[in-house]
Protein backbone atom coordinates (compact mmCIF):
# COMPACT_ATOMS: atom_id res chain seq x y z
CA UNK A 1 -5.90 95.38 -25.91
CA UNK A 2 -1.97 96.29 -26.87
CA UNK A 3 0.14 93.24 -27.82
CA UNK A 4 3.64 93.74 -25.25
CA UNK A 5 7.08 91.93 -25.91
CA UNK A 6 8.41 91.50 -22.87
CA UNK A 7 12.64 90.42 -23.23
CA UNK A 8 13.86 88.67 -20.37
CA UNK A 9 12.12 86.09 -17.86
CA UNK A 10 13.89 86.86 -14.68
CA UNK A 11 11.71 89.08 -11.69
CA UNK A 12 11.92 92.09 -13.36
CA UNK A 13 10.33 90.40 -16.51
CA UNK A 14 7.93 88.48 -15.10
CA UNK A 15 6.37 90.47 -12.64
CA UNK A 16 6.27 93.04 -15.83
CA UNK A 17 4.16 90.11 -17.40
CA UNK A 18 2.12 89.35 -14.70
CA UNK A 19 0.99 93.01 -14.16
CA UNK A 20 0.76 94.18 -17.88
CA UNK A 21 -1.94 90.75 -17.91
CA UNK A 22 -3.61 91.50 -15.03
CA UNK A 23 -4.28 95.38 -16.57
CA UNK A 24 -5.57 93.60 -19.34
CA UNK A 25 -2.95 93.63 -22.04
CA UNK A 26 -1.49 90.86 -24.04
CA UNK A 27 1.97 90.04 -23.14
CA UNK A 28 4.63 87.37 -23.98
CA UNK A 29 8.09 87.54 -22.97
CA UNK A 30 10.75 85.88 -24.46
CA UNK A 31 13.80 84.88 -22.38
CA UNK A 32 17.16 83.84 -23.86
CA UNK A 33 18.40 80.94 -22.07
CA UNK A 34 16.43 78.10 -23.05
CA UNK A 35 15.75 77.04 -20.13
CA UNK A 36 14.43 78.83 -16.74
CA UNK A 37 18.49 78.23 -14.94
CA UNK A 38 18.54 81.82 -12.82
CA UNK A 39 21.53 82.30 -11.11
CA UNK A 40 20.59 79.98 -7.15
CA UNK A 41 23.87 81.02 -5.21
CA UNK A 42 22.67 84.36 -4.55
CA UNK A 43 19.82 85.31 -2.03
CA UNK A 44 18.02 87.89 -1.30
CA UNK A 45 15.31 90.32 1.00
CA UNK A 46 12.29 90.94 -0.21
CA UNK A 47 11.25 94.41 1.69
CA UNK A 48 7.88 95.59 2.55
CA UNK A 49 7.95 98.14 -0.59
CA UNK A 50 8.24 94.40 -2.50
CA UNK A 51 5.52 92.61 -1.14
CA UNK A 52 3.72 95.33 -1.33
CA UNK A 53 4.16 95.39 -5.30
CA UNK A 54 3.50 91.60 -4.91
CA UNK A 55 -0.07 91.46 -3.61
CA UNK A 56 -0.92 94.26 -6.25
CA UNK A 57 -0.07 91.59 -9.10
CA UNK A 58 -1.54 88.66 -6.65
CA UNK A 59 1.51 87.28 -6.63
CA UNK A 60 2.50 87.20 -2.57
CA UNK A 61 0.60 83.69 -1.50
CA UNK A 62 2.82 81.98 -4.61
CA UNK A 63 5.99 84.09 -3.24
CA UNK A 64 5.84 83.87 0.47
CA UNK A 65 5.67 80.09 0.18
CA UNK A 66 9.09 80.06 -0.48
CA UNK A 67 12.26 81.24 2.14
CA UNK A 68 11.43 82.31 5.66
CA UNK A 69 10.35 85.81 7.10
CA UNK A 70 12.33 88.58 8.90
CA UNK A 71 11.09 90.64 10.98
CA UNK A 72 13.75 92.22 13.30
CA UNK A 73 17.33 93.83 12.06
CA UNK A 74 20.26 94.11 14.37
CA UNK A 75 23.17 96.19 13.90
CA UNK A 76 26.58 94.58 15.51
CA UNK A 77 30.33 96.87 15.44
CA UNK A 78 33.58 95.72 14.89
CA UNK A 79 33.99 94.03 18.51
CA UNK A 80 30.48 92.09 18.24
CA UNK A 81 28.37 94.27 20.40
CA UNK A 82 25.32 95.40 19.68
CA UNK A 83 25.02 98.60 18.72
CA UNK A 84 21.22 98.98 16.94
CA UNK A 85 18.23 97.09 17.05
CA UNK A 86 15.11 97.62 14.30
CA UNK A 87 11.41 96.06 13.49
CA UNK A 88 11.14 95.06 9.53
CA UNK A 89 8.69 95.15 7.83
CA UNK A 90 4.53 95.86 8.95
CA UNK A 91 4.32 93.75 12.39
CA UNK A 92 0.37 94.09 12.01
CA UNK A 93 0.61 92.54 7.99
CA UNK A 94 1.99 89.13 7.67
CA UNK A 95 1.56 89.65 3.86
CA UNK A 96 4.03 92.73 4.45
CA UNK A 97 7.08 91.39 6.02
CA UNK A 98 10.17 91.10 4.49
CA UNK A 99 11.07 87.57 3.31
CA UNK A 100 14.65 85.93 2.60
CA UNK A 101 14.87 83.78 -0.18
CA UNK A 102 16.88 82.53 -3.00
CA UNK A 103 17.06 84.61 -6.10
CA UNK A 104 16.09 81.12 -8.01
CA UNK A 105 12.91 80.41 -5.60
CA UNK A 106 11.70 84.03 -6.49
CA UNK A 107 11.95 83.81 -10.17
CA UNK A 108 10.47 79.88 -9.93
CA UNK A 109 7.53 81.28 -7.82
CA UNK A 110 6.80 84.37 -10.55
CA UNK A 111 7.07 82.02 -13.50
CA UNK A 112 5.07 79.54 -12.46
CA UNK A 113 2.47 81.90 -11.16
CA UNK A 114 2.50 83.28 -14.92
CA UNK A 115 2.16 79.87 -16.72
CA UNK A 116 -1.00 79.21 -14.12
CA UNK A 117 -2.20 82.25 -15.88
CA UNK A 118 -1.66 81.47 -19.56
CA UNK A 119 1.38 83.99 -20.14
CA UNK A 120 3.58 82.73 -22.78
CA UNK A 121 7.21 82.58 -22.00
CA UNK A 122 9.22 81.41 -24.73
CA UNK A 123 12.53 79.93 -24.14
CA UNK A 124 15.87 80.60 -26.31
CA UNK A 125 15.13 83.58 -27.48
CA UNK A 126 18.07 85.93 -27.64
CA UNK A 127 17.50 89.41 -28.97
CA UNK A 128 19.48 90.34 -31.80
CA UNK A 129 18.02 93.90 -32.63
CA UNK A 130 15.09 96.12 -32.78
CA UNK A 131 13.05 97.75 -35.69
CA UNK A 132 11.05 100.42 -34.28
CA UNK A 133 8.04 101.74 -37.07
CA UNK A 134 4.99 103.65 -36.45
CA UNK A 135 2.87 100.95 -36.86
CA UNK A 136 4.56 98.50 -33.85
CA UNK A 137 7.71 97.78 -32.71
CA UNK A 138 9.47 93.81 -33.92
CA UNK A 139 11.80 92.00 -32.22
CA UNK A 140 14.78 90.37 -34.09
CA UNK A 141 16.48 87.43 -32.57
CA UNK A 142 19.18 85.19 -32.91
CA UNK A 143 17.67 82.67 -34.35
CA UNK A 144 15.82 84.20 -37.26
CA UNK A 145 12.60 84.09 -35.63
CA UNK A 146 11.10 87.76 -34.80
CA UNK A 147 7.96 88.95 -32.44
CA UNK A 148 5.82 92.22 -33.23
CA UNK A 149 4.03 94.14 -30.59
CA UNK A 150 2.69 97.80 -29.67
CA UNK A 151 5.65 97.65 -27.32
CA UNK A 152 8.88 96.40 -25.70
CA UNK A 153 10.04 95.99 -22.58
CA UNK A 154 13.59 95.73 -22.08
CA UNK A 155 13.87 93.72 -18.47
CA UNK A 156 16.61 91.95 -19.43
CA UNK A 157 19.51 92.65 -16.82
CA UNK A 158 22.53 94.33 -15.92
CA UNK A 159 23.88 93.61 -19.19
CA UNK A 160 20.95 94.28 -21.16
CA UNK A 161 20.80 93.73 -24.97
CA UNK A 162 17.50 96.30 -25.16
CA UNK A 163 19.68 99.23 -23.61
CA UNK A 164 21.87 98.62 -26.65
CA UNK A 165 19.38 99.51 -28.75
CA UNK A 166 17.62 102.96 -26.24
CA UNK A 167 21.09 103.73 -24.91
CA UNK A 168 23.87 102.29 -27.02
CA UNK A 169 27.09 104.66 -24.97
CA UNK A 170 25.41 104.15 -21.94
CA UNK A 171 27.60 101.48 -19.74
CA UNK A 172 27.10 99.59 -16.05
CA UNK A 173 29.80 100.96 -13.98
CA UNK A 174 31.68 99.79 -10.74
CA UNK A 175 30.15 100.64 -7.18
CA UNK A 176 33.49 100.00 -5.54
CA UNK A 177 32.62 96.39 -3.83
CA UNK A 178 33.35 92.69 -4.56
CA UNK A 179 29.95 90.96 -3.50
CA UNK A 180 30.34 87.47 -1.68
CA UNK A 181 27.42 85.00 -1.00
CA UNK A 182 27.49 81.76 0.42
CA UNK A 183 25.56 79.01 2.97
CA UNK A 184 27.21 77.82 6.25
CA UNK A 185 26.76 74.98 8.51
CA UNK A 186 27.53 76.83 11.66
CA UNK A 187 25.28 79.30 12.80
CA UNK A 188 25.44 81.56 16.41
CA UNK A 189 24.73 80.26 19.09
CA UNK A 190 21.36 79.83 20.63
CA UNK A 191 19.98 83.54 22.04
CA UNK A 192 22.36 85.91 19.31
CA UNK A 193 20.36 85.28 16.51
CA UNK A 194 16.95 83.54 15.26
CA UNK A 195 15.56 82.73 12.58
CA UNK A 196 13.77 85.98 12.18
CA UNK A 197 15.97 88.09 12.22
CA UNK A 198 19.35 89.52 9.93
CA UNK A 199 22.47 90.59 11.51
CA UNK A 200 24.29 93.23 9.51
CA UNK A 201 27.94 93.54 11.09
CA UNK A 202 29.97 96.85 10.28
CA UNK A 203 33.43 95.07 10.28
CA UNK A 204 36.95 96.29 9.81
CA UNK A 205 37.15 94.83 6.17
CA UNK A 206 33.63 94.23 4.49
CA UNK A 207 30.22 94.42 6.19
CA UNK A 208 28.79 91.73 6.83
CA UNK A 209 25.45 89.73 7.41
CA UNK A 210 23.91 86.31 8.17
CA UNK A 211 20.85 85.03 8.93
CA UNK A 212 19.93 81.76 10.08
CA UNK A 213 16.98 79.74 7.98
CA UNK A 214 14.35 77.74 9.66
CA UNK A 215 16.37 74.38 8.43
CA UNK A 216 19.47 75.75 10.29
CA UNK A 217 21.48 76.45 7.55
CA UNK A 218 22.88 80.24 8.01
CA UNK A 219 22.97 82.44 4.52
CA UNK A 220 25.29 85.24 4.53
CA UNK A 221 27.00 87.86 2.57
CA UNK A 222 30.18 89.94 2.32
CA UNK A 223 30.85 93.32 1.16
CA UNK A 224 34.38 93.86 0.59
CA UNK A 225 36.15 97.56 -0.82
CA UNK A 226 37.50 97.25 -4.28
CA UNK A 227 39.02 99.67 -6.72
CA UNK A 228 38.26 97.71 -10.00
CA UNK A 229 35.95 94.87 -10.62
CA UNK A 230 36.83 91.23 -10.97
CA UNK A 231 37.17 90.38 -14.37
CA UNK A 232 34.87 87.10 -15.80
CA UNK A 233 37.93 85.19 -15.86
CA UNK A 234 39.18 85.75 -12.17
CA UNK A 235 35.32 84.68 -11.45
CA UNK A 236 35.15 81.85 -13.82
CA UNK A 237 38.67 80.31 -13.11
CA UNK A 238 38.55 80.41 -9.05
CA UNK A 239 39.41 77.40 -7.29
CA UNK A 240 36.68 75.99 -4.89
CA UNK A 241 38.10 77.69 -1.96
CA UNK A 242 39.36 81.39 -3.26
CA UNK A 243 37.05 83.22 -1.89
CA UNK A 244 36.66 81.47 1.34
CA UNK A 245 40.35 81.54 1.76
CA UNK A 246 40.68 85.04 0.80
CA UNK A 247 37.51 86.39 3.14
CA UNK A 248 38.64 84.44 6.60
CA UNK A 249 41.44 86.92 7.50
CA UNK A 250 39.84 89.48 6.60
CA UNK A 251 36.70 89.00 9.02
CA UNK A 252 39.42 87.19 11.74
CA UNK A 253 40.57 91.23 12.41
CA UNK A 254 36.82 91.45 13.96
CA UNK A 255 35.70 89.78 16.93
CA UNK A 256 32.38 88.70 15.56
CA UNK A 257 30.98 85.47 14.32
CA UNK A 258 31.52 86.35 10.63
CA UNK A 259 35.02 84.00 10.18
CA UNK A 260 33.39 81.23 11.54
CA UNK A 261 30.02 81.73 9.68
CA UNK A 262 32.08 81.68 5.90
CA UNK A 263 34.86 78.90 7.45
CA UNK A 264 32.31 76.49 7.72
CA UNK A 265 31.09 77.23 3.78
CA UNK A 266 31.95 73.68 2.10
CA UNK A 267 29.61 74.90 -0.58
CA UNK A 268 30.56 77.22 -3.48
CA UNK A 269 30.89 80.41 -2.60
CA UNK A 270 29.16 83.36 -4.96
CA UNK A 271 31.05 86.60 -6.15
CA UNK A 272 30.37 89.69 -7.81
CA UNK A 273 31.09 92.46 -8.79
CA UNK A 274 28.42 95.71 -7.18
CA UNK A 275 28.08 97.34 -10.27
CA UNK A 276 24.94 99.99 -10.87
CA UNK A 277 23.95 102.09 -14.12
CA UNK A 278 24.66 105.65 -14.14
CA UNK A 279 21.72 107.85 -13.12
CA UNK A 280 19.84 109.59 -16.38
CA UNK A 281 20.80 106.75 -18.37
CA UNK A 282 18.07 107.11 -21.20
CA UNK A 283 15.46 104.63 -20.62
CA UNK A 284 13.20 104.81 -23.65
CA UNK A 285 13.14 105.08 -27.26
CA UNK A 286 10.15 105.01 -29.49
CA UNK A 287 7.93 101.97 -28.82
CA UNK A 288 11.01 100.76 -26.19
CA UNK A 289 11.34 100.78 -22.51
CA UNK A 290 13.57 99.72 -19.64
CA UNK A 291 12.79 98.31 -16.73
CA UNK A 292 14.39 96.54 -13.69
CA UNK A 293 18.39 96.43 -13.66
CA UNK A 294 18.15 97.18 -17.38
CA UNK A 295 17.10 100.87 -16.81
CA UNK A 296 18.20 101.28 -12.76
CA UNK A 297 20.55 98.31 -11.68
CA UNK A 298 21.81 99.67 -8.09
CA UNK A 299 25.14 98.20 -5.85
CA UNK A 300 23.34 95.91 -3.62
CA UNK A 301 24.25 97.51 -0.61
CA UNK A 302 20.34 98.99 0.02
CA UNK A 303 18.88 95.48 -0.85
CA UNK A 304 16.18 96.83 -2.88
CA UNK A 305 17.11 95.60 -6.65
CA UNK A 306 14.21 92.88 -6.47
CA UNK A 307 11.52 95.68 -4.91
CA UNK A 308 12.35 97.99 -7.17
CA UNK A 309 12.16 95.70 -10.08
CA UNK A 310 8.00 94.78 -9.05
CA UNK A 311 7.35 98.47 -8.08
CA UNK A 312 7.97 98.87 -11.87
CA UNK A 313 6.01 96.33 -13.16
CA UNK A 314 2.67 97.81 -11.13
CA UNK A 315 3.54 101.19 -11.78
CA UNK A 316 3.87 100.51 -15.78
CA UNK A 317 0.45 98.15 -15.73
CA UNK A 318 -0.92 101.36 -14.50
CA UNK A 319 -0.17 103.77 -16.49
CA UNK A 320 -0.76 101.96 -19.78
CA UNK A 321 -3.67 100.90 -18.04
CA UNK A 322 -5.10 104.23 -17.70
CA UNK A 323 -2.98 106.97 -19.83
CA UNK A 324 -5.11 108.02 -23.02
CA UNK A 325 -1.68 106.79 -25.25
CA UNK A 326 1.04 104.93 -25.11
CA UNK A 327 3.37 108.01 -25.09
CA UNK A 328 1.55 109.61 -22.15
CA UNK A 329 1.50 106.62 -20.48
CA UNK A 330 5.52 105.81 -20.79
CA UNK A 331 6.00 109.92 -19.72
CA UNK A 332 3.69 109.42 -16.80
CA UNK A 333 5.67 105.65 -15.82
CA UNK A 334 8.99 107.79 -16.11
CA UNK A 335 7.87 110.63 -13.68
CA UNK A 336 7.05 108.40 -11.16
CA UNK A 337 9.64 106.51 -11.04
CA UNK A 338 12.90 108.00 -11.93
CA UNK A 339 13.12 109.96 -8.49
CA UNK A 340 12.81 107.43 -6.62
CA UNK A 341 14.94 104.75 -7.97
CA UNK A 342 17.92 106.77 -8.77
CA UNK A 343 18.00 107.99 -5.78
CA UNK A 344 18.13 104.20 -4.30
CA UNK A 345 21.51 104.10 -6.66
CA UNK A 346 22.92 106.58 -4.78
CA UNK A 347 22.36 105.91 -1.47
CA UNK A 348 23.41 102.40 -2.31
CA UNK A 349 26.45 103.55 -4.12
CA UNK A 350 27.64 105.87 -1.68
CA UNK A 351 27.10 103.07 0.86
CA UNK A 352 29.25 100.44 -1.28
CA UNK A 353 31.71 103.37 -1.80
CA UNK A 354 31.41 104.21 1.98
CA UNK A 355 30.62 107.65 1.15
CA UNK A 356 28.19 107.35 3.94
CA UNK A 357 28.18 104.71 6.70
CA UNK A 358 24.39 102.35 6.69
CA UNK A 359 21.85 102.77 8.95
CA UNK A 360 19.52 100.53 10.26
CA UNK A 361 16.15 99.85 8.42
CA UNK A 362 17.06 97.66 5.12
CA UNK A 363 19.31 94.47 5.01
CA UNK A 364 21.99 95.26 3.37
CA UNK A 365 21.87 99.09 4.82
CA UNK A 366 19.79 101.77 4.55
CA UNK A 367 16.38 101.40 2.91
CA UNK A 368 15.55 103.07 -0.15
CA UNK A 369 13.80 106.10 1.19
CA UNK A 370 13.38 109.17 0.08
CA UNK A 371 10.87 109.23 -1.88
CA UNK A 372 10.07 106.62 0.92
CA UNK A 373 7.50 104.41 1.68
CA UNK A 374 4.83 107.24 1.58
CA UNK A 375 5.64 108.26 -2.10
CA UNK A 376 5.52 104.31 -2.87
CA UNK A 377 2.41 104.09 -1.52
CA UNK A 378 1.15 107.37 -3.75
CA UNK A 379 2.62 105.79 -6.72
CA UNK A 380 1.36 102.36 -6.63
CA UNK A 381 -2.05 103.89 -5.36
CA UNK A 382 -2.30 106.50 -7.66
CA UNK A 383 -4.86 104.79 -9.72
CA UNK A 384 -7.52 102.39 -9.10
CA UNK A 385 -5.63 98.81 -8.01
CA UNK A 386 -5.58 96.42 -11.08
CA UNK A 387 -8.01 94.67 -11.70
């Protein structure tokens, strides 16, 4: 059994745990805030390709008890009219259609489905550096305290501390969005939308999309062009009502229901920036590896960030599962999956830097296809399932 430091304790981290402990290896992971606070504005879709993943790890009962299912996509123009209309998800699975929750219930439901399994997560534990031997691998942190293993896993974000230490010039880049999130009051009227289904608008100024929740409360998003990236400041120092403010004329050009949808906001409302990480960014070094938005963070435009995060997490279980070493088995992980998510940056970048106009199939755009569906299903049943 290999001893695995996992750093970070969002999804990417601890699905990583929950599959490298189902495969049979010892894992802790080590998260630096010192508490389990994930960023709650945002929310998210949870595609087929993710629940998948999910019920590979056991993990989809303790997921799909939190936010409410999709199952149809519609496509609306400028003017409001219809213009596509699309099944999500596996009709004939419930276990396979896609889900819409907040980023916060996601990471709640993984951690708490890893402390029902005895996985340690220890809290306040920022990584200072790594001292990679031939013996094992040690993580240094802030603190003074260090952890030893056979191997890390770097799942520790967008801005990850690990990549410092596999990739140290390589550096997250602007997709060409600003990102808004935010929860409304009003919702369509009865017979435009349900609560089943996600209506992406292509507007004048941003896309758009909403979706109403079984409690009535619509969640939506805004995509909106931008040549440089807010700065932490502009984000920190907002006013409660910048970003509502700034979006309503924008989406008044339009005659859909998106103005109304973000004027009745009273809650905060979310930015960011859509940032991604260059394609054949380095993701390994010795007894290191990225995974999650630490080795592949895409624009969010494909909505497939959380999916591809928990593909990786089965995918690695698997091949350190069966590989005969630990070097064959990190070669293997990186064959299967650099294709496929770097080509879900681009697609989503090009989207965000409307290179290419979205499709229906995926909230947020296209879906991450190519290698599809098909090639996920090769990959995560390339071996036996874990056991």
């Amino acid at each position: 059994m290999a001893r695995l430091l996992v750093i970070g304790g969002g999804i990417a981290g601890t699905a990583a745990a929950l599959a490298l402990h189902k495969a049979g290896q010892e894992v802790t992971v080590h998260e630096a805030h010192p508490e389990s606070a994930e960023d709650i504005g945002a929310f998210l879709t949870l595609a087929s390709n993710g629940l998948r993943a999910l019920a590979q790890i056991d993990a989809a009962r303790a997921v799909t008890s939190a936010g409410f299912p999709l199952t149809t996509m519609r496509l609306l123009d400028a003017e409001g009219a219809e213009v596509a209309r699309a099944p999500l998800g596996e009709a004939d699975d419930p276990v396979l259609r896609y889900r819409c929750l907040r980023r916060g219930e996601l990471g709640a439901a993984l951690r708490s489905e890893a402390a029902r399994r005895g996985i340690g997560i220890v809290h306040g534990a920022r990584l200072a550096a790594v001292a990679d031997g031939p013996g094992g691998v040690t993580a240094h942190f802030t603190d003074g305290t260090t952890a030893s293993g056979d191997l890390l896993v770097g799942a520790d974000g967008l801005n990850s501390a690990v990549r410092r230490t596999t990739a140290p010039a390589a550096r997250p880049r602007h997709a060409g969005q600003h990102v808004f999130y935010g929860y409304s009051s009003w919702s369509p009227a009865a017979g435009e939308d349900g609560t089943a289904c996600i209506t992406m608008i292509r507007g004048s100024a941003a896309a758009f999309g909403h979706t109403t929740s079984p409690r009535g409360d619509t969640y939506w998003f805004a995509r909106v062009a931008a040549d440089a990236p807010l700065t932490a400041d502009e984000i920190t120092h907002a006013t409660p009502t910048r970003w509502r403010d700034l979006l309503v004329p924008l989406l008044r050009r339009d005659r859909t229901p998106a103005a109304d949808i973000v004027a009745a906001t009273t809650g905060p409302v979310l930015v960011t920036n859509a940032t991604e990480i260059p394609n054949g960014t380095p993701w390994r070094r010795g007894r290191t590896l990225l995974v999650g938005d630490a080795a592949h963070a895409a624009s969010p435009a494909t909505g497939q960030g959380a999916s591809m995060a928990l593909e990786d997490a089965v995918i690695l279980a698997k091949c350190l599962r069966d590989a005969p070493d630990t070097e064959s088995a990190l070669s293997r992980y990186e064959t299967l999956r650099r294709p496929r998510v770097e080509h879900n940056t681009t697609v989503s970048g090009n989207i965000s830097r409307g290179v290419h106009a979205p499709s229906p199939g995926a909230p947020g755009g296209r879906p991450a296809a190519r290698p599809g569906d098909d090639a996920l299903a090769r990959q995560l049943e390339w071996a036996a399932p874990l056991c």
